[in-house]
N, C-alpha and C. Protein backbone atom coordinates (compact mmCIF):
# COMPACT_ATOMS: atom_id res chain seq x y z
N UNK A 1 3.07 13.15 -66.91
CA UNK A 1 3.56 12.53 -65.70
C UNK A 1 2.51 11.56 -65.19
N UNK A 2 3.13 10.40 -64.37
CA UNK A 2 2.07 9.50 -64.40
C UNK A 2 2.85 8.70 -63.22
N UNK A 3 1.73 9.01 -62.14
CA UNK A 3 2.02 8.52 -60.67
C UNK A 3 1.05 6.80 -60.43
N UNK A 4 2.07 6.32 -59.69
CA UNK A 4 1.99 4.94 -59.42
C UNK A 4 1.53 4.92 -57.91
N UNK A 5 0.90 4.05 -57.55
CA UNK A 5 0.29 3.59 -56.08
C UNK A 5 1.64 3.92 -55.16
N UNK A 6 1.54 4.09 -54.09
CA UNK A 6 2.91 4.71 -53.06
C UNK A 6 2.86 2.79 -52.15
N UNK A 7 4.22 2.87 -52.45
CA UNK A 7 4.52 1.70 -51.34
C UNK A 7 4.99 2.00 -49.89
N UNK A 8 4.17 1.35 -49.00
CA UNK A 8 4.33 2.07 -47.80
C UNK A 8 5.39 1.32 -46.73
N UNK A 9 6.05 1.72 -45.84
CA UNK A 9 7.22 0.95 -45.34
C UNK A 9 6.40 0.78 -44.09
N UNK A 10 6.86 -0.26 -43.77
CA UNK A 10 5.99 -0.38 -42.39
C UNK A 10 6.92 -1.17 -41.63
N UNK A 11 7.43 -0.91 -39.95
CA UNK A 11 8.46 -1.12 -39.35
C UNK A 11 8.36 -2.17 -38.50
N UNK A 12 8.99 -3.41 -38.56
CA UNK A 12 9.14 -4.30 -38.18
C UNK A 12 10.42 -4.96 -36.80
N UNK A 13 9.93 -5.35 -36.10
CA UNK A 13 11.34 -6.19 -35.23
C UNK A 13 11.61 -7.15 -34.81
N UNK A 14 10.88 -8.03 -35.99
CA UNK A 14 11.68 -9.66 -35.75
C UNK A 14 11.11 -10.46 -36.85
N UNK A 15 11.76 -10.94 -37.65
CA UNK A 15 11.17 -11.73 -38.81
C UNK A 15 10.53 -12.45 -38.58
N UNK A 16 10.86 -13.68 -37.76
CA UNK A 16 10.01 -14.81 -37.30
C UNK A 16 8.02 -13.93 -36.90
N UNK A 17 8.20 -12.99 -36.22
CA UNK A 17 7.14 -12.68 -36.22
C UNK A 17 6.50 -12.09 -37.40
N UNK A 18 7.21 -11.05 -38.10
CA UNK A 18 6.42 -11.01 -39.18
C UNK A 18 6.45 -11.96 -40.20
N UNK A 19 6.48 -12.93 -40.21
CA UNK A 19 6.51 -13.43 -41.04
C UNK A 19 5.60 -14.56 -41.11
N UNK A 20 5.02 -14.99 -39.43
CA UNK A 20 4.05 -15.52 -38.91
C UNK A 20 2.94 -14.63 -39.26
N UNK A 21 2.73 -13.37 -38.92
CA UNK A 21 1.32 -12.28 -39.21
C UNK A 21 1.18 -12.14 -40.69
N UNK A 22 2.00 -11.89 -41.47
CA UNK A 22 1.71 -11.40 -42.91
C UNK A 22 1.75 -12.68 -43.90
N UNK A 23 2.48 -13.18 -43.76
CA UNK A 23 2.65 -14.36 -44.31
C UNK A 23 1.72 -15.96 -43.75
N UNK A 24 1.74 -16.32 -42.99
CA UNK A 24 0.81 -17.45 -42.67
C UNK A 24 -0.10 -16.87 -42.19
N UNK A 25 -0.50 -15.72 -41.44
CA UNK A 25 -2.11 -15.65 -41.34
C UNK A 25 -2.45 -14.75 -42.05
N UNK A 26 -1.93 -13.27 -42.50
CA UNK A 26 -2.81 -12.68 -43.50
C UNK A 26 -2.59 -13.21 -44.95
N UNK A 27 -1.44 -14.16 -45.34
CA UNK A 27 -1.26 -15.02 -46.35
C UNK A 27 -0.83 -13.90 -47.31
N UNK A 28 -0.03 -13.25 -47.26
CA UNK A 28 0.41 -12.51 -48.09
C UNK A 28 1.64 -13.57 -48.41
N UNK A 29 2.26 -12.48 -49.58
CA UNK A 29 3.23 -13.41 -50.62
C UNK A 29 5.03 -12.74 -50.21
N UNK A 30 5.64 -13.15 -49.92
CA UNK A 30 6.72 -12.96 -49.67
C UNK A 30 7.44 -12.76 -51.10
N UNK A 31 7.71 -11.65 -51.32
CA UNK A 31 8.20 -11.49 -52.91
C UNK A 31 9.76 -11.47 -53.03
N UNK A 32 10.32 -10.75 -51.90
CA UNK A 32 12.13 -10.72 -52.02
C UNK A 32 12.28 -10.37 -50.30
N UNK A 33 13.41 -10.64 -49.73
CA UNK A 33 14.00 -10.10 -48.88
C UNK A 33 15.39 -9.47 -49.34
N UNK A 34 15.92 -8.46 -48.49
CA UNK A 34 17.38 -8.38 -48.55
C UNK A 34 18.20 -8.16 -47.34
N UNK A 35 18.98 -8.25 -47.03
CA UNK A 35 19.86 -7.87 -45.99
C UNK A 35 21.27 -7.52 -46.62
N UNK A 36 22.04 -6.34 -45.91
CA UNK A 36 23.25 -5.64 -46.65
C UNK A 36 24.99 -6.23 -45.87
N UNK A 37 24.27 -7.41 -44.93
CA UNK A 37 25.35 -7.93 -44.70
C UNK A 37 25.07 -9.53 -43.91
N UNK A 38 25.24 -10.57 -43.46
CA UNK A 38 24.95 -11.48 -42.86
C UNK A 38 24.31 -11.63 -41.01
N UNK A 39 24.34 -10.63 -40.52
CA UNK A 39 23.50 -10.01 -39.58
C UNK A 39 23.18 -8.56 -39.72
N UNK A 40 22.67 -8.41 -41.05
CA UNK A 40 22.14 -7.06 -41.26
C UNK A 40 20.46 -7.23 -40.99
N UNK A 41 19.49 -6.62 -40.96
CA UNK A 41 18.52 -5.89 -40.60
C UNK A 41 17.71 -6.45 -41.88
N UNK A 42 16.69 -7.35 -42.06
CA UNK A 42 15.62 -7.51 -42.90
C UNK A 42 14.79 -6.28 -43.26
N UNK A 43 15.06 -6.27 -44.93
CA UNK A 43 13.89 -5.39 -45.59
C UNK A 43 13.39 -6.61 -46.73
N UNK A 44 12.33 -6.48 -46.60
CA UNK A 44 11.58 -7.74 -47.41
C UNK A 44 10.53 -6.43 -47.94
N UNK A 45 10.01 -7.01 -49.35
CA UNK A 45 8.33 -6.74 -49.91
C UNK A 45 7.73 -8.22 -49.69
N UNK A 46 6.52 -7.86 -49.25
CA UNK A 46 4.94 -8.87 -48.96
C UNK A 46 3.98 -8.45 -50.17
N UNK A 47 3.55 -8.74 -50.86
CA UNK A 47 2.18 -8.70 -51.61
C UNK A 47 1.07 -9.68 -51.25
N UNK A 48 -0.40 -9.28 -52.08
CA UNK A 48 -1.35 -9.64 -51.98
C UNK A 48 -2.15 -8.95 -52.92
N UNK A 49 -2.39 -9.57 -53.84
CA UNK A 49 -2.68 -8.90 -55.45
C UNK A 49 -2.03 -7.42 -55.74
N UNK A 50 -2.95 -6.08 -55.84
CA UNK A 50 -2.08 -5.11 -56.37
C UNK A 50 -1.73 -4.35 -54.68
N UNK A 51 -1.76 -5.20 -53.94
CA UNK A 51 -1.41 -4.44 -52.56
C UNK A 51 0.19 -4.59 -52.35
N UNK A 52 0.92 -3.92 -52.43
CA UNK A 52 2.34 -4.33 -51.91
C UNK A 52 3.05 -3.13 -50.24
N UNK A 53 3.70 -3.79 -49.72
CA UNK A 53 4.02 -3.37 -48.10
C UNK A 53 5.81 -3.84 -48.37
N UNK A 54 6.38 -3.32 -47.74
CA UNK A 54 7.61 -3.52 -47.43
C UNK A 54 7.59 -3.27 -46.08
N UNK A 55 8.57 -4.10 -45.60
CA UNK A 55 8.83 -4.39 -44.01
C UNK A 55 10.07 -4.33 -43.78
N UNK A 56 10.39 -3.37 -43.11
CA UNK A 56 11.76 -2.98 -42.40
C UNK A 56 12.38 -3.16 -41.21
N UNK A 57 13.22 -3.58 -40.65
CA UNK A 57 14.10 -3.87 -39.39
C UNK A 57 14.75 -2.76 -39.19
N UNK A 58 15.04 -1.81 -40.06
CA UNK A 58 16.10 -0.54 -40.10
C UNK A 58 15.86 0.34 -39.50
N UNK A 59 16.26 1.01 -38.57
CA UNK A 59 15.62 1.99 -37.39
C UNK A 59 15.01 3.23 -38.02
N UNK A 60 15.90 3.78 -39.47
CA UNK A 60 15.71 5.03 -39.79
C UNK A 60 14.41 4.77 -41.09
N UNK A 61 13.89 3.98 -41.29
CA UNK A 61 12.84 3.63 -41.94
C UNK A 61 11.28 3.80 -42.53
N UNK A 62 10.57 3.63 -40.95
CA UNK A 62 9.72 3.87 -40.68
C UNK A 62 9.30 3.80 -39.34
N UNK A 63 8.45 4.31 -38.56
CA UNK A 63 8.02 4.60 -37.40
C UNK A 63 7.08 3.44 -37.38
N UNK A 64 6.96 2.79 -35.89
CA UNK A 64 5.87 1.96 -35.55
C UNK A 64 4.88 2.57 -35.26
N UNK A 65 3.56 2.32 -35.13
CA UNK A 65 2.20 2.91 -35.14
C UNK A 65 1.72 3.08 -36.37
N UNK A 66 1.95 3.02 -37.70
CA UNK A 66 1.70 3.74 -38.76
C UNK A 66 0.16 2.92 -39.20
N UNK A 67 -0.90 3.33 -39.45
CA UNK A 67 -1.78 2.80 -40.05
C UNK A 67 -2.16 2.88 -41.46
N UNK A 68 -2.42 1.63 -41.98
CA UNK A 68 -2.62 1.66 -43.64
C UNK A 68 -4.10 0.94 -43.70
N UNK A 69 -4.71 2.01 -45.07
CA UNK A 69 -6.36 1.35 -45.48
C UNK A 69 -5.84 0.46 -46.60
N UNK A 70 -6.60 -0.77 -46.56
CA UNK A 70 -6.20 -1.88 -47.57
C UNK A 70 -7.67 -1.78 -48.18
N UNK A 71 -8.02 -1.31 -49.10
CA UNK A 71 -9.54 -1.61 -50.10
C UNK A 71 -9.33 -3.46 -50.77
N UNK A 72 -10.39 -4.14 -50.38
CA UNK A 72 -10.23 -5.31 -51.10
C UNK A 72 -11.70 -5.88 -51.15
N UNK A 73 -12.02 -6.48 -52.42
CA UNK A 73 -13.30 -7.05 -52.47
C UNK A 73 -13.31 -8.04 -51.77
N UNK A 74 -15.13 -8.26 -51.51
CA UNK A 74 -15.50 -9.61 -50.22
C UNK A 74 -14.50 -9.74 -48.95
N UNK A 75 -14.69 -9.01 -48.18
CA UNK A 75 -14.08 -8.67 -47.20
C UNK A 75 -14.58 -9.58 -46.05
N UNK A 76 -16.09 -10.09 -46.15
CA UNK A 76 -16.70 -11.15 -45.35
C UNK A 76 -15.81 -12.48 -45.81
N UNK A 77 -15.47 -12.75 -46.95
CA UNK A 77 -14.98 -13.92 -47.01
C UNK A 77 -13.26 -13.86 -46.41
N UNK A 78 -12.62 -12.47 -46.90
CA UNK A 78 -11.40 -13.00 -45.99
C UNK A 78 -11.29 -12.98 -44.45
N UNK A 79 -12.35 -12.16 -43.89
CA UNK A 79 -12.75 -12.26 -42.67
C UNK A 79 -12.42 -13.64 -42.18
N UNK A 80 -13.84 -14.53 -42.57
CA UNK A 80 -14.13 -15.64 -42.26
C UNK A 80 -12.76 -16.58 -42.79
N UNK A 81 -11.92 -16.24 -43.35
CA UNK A 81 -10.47 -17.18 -43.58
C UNK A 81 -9.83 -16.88 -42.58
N UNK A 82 -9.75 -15.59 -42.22
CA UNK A 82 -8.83 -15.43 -41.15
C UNK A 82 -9.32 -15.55 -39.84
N UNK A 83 -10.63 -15.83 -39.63
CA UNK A 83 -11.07 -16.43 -38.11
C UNK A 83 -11.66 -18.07 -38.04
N UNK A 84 -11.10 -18.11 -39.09
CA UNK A 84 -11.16 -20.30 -39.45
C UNK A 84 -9.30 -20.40 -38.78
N UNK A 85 -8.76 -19.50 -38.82
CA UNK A 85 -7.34 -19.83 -38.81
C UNK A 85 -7.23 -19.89 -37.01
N UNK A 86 -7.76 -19.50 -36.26
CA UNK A 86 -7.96 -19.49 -34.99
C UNK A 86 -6.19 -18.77 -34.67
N UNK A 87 -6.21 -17.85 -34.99
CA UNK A 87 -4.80 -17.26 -34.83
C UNK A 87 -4.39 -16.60 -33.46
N UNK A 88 -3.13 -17.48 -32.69
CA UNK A 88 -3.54 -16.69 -31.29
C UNK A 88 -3.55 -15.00 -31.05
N UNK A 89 -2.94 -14.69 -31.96
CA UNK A 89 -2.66 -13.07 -31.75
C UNK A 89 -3.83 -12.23 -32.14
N UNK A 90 -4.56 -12.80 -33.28
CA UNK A 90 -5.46 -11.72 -33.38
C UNK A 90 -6.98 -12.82 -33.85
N UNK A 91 -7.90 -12.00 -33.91
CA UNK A 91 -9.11 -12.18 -34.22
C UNK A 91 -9.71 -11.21 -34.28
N UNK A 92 -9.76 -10.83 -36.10
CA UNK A 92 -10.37 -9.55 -36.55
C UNK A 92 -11.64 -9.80 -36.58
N UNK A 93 -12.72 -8.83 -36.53
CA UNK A 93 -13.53 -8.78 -36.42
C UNK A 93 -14.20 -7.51 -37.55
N UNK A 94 -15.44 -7.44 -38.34
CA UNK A 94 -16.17 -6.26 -39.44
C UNK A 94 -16.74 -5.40 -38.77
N UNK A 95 -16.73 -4.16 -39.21
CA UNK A 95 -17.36 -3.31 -38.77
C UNK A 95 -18.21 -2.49 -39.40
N UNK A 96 -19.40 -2.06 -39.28
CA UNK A 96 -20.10 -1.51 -40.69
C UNK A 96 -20.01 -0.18 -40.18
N UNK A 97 -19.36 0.50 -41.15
CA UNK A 97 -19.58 2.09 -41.26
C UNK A 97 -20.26 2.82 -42.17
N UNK A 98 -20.61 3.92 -42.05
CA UNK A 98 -21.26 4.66 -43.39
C UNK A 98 -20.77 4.93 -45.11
N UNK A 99 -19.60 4.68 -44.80
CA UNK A 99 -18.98 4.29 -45.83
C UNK A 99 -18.63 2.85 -46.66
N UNK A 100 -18.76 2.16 -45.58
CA UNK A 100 -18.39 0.95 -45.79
C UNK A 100 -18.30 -0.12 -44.68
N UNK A 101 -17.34 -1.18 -45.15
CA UNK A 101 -17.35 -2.00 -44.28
C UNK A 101 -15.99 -1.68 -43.83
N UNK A 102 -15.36 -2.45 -42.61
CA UNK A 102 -14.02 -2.56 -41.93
C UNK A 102 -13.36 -3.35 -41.38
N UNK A 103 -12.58 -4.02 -41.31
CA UNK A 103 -11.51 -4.48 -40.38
C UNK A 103 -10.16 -4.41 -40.28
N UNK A 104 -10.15 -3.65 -38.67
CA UNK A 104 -9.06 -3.38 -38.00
C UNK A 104 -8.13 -4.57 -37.78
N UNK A 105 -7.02 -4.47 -37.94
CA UNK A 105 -5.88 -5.55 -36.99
C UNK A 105 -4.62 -5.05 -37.32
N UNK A 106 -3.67 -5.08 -36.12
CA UNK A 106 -2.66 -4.50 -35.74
C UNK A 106 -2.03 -5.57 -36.08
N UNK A 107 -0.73 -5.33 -36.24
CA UNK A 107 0.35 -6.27 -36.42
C UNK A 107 1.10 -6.12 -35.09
N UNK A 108 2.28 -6.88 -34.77
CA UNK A 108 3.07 -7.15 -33.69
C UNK A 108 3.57 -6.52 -33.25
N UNK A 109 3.94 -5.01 -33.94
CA UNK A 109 4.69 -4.36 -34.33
C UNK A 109 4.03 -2.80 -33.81
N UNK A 110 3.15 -2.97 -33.61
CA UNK A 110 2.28 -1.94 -33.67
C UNK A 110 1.58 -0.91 -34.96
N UNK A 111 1.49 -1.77 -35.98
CA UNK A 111 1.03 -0.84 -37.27
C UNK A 111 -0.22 -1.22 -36.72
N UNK A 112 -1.35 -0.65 -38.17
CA UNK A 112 -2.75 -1.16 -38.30
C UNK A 112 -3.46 -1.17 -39.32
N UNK A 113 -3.36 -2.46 -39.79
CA UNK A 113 -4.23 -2.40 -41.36
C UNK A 113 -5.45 -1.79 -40.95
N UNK A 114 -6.28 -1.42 -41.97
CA UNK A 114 -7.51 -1.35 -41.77
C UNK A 114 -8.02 -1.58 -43.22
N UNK A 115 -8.15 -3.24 -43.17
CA UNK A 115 -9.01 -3.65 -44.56
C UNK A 115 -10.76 -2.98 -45.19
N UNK A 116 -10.59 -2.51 -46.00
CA UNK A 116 -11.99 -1.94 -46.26
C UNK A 116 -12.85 -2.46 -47.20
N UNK A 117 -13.95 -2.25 -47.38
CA UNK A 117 -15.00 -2.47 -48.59
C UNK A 117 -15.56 -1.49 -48.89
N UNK A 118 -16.01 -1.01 -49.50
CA UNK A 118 -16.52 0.26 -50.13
C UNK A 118 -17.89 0.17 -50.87
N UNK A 119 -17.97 -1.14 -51.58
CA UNK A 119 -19.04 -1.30 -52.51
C UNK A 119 -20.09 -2.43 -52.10
């Protein structure tokens, strides 16, 4: 048996906004959307190399608040991309922990990445 990375649903309520946070400022990749009728409820996947997120409109889905650790190398450099972007909603900021490095940022929505470094 042979287990694969878990894709995590993370709950969304309005495209235009997510799609501003994940997509133009954390620059993730918009891979598919779907909707099950012409004012149905957006479920899209976002990637960003082997990171993948799905984003839901669907009430029974996922819960808002949910926080996810994103491990990604040079974490100073996407830092510094994402505070060149002067983004009004957020401005993440590193944090050095004993483990590593960090940055927190919430989405619109109320989730919370928490990008890490480790090495």
């Amino acid at each position: 048996m042979h287990f694969l990375a878990p894709v995590p649903i993370l709950r969304s309520f309005s495209e235009q906004q997510a799609k501003s946070f994940y997509i133009d400022f954390l620059e993730f990749d918009l891979d598919w959307e779907h909707r099950l009728g012409q004012n149905a409820p957006l479920y899209a996947q976002i990637s960003k190399g082997n990171c993948i997120i799905h984003l839901s409109e669907h009430y029974g889905d996922a819960s808002p608040g949910t926080t996810l650790r994103v491990e990604i190398e040079n974490l100073t450099q996407y830092q510094n991309l994402l505070s060149a972007k002067q983004f009004k909603h957020a401005r993440p900021g590193i944090n050095e922990m004993p483990w590593g490095l960090e940055m927190p940022i919430s989405d619109p929505f109320g989730n919370k990445l928490i990008f890490t470094q480790t090495s």
